[in-house]
N, C-alpha and C. Protein backbone atom coordinates (compact mmCIF):
# COMPACT_ATOMS: atom_id res chain seq x y z
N UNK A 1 4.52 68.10 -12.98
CA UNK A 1 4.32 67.53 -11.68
C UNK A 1 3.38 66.32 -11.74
N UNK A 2 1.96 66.51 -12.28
CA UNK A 2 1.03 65.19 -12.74
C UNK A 2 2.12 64.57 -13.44
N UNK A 3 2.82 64.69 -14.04
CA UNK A 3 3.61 63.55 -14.99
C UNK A 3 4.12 62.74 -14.02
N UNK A 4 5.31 62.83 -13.47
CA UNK A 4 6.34 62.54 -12.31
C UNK A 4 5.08 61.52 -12.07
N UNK A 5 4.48 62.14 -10.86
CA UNK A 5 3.52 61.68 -10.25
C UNK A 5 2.57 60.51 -10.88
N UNK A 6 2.12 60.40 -11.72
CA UNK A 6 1.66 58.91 -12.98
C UNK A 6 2.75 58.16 -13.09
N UNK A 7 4.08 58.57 -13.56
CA UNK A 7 4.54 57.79 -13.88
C UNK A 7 5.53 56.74 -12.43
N UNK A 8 5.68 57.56 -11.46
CA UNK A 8 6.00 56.83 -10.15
C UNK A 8 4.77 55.71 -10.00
N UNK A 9 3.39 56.16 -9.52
CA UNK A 9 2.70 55.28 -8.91
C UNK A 9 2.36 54.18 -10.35
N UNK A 10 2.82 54.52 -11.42
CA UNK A 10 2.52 54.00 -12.39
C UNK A 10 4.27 52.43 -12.26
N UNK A 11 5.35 53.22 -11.80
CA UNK A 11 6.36 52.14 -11.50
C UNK A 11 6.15 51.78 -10.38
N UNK A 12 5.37 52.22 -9.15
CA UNK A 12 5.25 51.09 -8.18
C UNK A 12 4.19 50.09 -8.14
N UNK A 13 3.22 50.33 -9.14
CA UNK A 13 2.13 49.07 -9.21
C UNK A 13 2.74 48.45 -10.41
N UNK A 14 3.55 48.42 -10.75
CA UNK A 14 4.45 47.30 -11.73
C UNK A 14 5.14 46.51 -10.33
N UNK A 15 6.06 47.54 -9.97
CA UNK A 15 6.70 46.73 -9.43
C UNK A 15 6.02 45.80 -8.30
N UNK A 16 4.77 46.11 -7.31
CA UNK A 16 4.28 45.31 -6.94
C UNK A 16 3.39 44.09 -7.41
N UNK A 17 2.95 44.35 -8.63
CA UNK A 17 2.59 43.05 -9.43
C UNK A 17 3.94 42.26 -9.69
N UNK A 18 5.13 42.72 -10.18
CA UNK A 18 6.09 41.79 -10.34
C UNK A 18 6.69 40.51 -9.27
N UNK A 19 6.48 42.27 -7.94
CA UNK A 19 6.99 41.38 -6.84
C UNK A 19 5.71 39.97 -6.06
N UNK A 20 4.64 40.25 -6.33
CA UNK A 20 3.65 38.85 -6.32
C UNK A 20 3.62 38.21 -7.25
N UNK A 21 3.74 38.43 -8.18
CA UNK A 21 3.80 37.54 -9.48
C UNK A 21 5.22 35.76 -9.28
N UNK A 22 6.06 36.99 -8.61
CA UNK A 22 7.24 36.19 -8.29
C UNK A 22 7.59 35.29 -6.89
N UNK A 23 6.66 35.86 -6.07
CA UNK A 23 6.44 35.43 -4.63
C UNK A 23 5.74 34.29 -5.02
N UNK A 24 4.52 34.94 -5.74
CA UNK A 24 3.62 33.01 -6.02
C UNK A 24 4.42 31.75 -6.63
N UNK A 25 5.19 32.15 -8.09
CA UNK A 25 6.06 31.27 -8.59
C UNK A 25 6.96 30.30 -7.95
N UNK A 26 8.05 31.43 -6.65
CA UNK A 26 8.74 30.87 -6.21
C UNK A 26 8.09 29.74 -5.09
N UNK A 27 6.83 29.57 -4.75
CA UNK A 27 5.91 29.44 -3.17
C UNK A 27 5.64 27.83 -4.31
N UNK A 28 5.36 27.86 -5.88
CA UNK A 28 4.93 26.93 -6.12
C UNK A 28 5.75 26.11 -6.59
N UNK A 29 7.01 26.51 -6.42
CA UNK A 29 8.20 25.54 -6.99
C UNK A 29 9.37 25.14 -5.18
N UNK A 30 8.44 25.42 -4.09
CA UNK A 30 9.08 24.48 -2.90
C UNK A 30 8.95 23.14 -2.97
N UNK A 31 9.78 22.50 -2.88
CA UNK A 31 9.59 20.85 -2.53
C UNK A 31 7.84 20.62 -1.80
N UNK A 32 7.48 21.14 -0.68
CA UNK A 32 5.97 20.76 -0.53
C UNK A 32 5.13 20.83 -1.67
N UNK A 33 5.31 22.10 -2.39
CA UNK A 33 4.11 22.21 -3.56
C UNK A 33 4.53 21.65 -4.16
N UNK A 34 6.19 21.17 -4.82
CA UNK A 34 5.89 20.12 -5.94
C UNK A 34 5.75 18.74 -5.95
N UNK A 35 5.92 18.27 -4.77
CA UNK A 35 4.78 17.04 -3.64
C UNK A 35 3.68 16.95 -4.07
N UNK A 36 3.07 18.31 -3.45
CA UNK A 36 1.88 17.77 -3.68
C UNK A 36 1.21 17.89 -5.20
N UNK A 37 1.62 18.73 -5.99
CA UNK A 37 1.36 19.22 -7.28
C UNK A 37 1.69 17.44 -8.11
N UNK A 38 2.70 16.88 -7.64
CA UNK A 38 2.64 15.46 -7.58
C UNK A 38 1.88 14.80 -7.54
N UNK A 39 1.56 14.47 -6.07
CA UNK A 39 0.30 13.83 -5.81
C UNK A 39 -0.82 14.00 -6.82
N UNK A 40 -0.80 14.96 -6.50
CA UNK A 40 -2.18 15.54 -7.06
C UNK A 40 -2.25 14.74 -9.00
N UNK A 41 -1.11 14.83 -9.26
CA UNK A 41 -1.22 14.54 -11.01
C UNK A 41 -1.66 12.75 -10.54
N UNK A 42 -0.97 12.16 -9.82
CA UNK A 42 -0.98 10.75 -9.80
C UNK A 42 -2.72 10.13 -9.40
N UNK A 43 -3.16 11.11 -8.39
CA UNK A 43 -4.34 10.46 -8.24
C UNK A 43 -5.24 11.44 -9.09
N UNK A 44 -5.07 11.85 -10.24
CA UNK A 44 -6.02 12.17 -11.06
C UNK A 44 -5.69 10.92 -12.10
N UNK A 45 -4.48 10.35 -12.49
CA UNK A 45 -4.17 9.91 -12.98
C UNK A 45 -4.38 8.29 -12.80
N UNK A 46 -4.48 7.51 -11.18
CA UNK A 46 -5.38 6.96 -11.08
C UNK A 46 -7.00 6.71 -11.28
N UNK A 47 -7.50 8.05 -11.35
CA UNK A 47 -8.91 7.98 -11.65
C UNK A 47 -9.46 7.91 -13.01
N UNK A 48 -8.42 8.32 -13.70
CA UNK A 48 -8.68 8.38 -15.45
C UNK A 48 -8.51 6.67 -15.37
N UNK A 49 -7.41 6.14 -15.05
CA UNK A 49 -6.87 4.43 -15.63
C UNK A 49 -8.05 3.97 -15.24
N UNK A 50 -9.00 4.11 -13.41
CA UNK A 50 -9.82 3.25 -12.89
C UNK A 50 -11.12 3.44 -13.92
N UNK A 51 -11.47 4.90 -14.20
CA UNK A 51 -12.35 4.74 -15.66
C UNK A 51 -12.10 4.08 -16.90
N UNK A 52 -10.99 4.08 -17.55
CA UNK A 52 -11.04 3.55 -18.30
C UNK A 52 -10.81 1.94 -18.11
N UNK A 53 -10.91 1.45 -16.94
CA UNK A 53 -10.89 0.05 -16.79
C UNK A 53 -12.06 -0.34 -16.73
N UNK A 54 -12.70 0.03 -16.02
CA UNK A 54 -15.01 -0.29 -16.14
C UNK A 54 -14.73 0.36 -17.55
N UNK A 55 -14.99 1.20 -18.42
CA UNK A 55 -15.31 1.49 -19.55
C UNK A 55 -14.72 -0.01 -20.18
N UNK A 56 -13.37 -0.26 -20.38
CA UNK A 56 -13.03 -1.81 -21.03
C UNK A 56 -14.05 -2.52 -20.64
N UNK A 57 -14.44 -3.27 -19.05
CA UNK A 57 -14.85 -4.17 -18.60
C UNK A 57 -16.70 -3.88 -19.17
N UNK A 58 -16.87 -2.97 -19.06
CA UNK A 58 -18.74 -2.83 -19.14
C UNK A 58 -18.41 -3.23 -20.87
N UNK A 59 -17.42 -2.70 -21.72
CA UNK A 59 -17.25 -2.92 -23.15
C UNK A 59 -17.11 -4.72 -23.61
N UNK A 60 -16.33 -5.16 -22.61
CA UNK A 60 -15.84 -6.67 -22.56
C UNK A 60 -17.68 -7.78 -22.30
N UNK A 61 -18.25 -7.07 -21.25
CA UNK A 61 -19.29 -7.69 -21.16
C UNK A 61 -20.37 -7.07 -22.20
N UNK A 62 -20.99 -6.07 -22.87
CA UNK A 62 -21.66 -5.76 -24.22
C UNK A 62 -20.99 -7.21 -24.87
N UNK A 63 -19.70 -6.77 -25.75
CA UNK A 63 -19.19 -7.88 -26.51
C UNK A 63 -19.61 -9.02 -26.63
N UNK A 64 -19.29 -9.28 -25.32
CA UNK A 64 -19.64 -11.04 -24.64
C UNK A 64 -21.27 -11.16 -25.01
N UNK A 65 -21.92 -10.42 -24.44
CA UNK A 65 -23.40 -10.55 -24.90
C UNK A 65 -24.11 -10.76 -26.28
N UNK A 66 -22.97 -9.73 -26.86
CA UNK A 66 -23.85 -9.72 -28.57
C UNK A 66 -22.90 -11.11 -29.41
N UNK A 67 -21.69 -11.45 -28.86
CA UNK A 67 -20.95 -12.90 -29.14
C UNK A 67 -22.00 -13.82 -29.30
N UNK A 68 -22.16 -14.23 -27.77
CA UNK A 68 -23.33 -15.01 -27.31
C UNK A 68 -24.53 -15.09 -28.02
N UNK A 69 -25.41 -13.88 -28.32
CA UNK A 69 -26.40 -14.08 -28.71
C UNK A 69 -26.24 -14.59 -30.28
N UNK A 70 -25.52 -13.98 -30.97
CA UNK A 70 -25.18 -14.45 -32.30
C UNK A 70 -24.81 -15.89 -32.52
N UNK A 71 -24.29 -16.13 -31.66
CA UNK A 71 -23.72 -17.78 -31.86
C UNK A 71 -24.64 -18.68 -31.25
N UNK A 72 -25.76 -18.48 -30.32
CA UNK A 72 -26.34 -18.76 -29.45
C UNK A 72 -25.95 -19.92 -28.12
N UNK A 73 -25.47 -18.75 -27.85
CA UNK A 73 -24.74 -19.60 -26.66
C UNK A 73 -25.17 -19.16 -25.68
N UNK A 74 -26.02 -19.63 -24.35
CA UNK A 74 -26.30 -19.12 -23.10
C UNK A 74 -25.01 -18.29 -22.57
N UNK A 75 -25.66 -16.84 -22.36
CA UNK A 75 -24.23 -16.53 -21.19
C UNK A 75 -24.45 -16.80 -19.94
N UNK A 76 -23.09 -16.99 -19.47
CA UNK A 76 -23.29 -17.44 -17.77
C UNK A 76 -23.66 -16.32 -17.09
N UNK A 77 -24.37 -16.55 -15.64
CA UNK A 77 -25.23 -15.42 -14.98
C UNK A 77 -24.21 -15.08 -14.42
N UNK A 78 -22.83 -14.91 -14.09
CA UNK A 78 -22.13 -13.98 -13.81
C UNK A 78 -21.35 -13.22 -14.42
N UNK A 79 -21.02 -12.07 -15.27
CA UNK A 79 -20.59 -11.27 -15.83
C UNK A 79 -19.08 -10.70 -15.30
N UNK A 80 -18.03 -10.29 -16.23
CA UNK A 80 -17.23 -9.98 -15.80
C UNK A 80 -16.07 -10.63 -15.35
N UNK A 81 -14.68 -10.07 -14.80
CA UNK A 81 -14.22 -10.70 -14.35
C UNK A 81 -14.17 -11.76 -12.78
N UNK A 82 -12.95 -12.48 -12.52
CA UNK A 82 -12.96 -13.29 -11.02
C UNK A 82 -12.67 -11.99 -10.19
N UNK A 83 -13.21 -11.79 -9.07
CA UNK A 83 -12.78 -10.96 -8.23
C UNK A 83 -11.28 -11.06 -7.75
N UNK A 84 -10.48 -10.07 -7.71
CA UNK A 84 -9.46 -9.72 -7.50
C UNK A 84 -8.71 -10.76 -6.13
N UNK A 85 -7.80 -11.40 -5.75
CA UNK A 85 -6.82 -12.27 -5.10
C UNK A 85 -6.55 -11.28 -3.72
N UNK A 86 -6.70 -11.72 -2.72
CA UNK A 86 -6.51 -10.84 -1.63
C UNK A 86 -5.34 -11.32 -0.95
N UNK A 87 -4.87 -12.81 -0.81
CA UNK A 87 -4.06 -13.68 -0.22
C UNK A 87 -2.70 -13.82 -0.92
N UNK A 88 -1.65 -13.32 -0.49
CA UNK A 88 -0.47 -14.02 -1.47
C UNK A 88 -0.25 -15.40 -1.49
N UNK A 89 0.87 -15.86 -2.24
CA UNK A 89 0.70 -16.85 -2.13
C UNK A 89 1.82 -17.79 -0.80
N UNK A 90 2.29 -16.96 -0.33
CA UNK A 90 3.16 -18.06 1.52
C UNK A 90 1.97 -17.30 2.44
N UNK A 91 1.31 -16.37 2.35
CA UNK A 91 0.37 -15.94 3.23
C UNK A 91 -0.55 -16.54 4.17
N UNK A 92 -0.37 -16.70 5.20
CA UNK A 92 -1.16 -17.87 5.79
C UNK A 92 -0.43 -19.47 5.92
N UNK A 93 0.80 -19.87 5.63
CA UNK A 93 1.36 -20.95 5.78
C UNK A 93 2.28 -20.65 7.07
N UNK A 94 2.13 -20.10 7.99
CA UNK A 94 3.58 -20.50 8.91
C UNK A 94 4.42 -21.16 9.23
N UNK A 95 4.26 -22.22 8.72
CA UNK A 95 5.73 -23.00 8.03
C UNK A 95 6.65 -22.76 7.47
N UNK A 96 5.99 -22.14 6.52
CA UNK A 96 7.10 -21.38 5.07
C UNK A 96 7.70 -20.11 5.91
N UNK A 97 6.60 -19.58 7.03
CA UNK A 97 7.20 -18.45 7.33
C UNK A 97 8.10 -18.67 8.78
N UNK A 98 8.15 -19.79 9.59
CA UNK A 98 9.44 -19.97 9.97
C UNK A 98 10.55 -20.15 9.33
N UNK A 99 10.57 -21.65 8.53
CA UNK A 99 11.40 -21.69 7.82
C UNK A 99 12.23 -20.44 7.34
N UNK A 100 11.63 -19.60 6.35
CA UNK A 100 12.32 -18.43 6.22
C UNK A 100 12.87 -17.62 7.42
N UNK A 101 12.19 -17.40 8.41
CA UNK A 101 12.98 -16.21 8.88
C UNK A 101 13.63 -17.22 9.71
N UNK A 102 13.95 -18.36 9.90
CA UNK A 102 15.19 -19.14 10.40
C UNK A 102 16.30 -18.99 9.86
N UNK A 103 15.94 -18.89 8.37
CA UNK A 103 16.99 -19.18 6.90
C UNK A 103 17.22 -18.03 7.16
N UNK A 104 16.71 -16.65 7.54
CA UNK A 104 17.67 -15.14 7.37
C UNK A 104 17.81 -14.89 8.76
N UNK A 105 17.53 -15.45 9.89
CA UNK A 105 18.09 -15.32 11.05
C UNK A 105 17.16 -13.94 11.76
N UNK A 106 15.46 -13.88 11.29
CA UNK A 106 14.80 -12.93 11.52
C UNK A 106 14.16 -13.12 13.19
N UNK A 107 13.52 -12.16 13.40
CA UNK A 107 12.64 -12.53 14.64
C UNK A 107 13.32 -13.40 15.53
N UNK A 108 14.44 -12.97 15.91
CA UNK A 108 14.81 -13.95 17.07
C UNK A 108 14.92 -12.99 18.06
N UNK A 109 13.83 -12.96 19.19
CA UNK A 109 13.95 -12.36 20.57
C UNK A 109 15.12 -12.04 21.45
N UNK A 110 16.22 -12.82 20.98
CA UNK A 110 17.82 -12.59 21.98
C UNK A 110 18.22 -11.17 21.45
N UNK A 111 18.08 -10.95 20.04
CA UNK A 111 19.09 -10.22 19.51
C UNK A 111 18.48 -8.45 19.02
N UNK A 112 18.81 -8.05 18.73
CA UNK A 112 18.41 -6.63 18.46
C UNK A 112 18.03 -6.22 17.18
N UNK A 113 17.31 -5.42 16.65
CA UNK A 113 16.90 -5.49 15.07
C UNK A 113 17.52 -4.26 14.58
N UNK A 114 18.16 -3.25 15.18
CA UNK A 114 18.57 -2.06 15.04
C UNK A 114 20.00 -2.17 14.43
N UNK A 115 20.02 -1.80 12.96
CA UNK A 115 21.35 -1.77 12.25
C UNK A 115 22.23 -0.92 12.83
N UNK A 116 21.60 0.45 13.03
CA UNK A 116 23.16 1.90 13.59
C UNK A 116 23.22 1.11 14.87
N UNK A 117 22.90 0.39 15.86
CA UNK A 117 23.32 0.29 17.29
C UNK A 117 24.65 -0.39 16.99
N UNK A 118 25.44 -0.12 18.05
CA UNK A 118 26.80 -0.34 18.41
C UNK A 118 27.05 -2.37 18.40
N UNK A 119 27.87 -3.01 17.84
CA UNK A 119 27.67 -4.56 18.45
C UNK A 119 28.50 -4.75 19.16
């Protein structure tokens, strides 16, 4: 009778570890979790590249320093690279940007911008 008895509660805490074991698996292979399990790799994966870009750049300026001093060359008092370009380059011309959307027939107030609508 103890036997029976061990070995039942002994197959239903299997089987309820199996059945969570498998509930979690399936919960982490939905399109949301593998989104975000996504995400998640990319902006770790941004943060490693953005380190190892100051690690180059702090390495680029050492270099530059011990260059310099060896050859004796003043370094310039600003270090590093030009700060990064914020402006494209038609950005700010509205000329270029009529012109164009004349040339593709954009932004014209008469007409409708909605592809599925009926013509």
């Amino acid at each position: 009778m103890f036997r029976r008895t061990f070995w039942f509660t002994a197959g239903a805490a299997v089987g309820v570890w199996a059945t969570t074991k498998v509930n979690r698996k399936l919960r982490q292979l939905t399109p949301e979790s593998l989104a975000a399990q996504a995400a998640n790799k990319a902006i770790e994966t941004g943060h490693r590249l953005k380190d190892f870009a100051l690690d180059v750049r702090a390495g680029m300026v050492q270099r530059e320093a011990e260059l310099g001093e060896a050859l004796g060359i003043e370094a310039p008092s600003r270090h590093g690279l030009p700060p990064q370009r914020r402006v494209t380059a038609l950005e700010g011309r509205p000329e270029n940007q009529k012109q164009d959307n004349k040339h593709y027939g954009m932004l014209d107030e008469k007409h409708s911008y909605n592809r599925n609508e009926d013509h």
